[in-house]
Protein backbone atom coordinates (compact mmCIF):
# COMPACT_ATOMS: atom_id res chain seq x y z
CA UNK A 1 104.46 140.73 93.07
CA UNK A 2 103.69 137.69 94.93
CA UNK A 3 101.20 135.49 93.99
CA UNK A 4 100.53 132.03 95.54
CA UNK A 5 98.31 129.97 93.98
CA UNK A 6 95.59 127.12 95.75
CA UNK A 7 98.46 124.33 95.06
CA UNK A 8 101.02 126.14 96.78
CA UNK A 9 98.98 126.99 99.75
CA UNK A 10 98.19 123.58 100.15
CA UNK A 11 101.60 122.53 99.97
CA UNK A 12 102.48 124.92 102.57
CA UNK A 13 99.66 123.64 105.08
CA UNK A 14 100.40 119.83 104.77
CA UNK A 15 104.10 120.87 105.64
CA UNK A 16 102.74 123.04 108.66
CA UNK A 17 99.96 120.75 109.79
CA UNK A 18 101.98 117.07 109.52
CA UNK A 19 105.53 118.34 109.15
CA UNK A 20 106.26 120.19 112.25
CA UNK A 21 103.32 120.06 114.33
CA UNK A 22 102.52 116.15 114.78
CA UNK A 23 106.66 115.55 115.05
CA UNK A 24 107.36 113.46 118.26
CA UNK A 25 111.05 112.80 119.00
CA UNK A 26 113.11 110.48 120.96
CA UNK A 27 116.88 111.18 121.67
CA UNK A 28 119.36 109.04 124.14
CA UNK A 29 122.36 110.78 122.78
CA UNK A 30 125.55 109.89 124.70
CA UNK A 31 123.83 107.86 127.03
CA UNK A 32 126.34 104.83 127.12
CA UNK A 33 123.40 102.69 125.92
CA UNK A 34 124.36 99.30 124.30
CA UNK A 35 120.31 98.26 122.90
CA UNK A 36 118.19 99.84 121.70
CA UNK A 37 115.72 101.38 124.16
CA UNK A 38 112.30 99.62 124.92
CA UNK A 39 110.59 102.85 126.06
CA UNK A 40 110.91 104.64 122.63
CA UNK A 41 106.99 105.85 121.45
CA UNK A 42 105.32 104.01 118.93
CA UNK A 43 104.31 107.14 116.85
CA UNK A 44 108.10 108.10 117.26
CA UNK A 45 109.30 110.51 113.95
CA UNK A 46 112.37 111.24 114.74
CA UNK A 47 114.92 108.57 116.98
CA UNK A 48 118.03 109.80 118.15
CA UNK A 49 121.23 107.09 119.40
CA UNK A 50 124.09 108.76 118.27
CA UNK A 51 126.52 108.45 120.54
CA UNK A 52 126.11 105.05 122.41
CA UNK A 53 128.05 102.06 121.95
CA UNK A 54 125.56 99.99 120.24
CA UNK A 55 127.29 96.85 118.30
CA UNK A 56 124.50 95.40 116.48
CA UNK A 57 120.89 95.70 115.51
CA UNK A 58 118.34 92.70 116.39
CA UNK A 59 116.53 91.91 113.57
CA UNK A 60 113.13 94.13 112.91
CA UNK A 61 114.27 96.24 115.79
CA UNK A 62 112.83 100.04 114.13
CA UNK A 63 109.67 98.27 112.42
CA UNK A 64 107.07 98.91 114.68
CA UNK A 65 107.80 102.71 114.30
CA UNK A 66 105.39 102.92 111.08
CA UNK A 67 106.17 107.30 111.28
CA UNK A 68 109.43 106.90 111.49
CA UNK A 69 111.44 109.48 109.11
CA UNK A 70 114.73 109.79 110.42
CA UNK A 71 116.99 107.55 112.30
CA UNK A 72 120.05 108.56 113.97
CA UNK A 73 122.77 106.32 115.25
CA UNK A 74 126.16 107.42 114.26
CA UNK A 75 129.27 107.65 116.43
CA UNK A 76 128.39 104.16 117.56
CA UNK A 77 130.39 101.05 116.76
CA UNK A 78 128.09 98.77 115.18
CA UNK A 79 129.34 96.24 113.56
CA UNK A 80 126.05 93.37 112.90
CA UNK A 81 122.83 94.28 111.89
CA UNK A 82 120.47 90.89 111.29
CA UNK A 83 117.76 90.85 108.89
């Protein structure tokens, strides 16, 4: 028997409602970029820049992206990232 309680359905609709539904996404993935892009969404969720060859990271470069919940940038070669 299955039995979902108030809680649980709750639960379940926050995860619907703001975790899949309100996701925006930016990938550059093997793009041969070497900065960060100046075009990426300010309600951005998800950033994709795996791939490039970025060096280094300019300081505050992510923190306008308040939603921001996961960050990709592997496979590049950085090597600096300023405060």
């Amino acid at each position: 028997m299955c039995f979902i309680n108030a809680k649980m359905l709750l639960l379940i609709f926050v995860f619907v409602v703001f975790g899949e539904v309100y996701s925006v996404t930016y990938s550059k993935r093997d793009q041969g970029l070497t900065d960060i892009p100046e075009d990426i969404p300010v309600d951005v969720t998800v950033i994709h820049l795996g791939g490039n060859e970025l060096t280094s990271l300019r300081p505050r470069c992510f923190s306008n992206f308040t939603k921001l919940i996961k960050l990709d940038l592997g496979s590049n070669n950085i090597s600096v990232i300023h405060p």
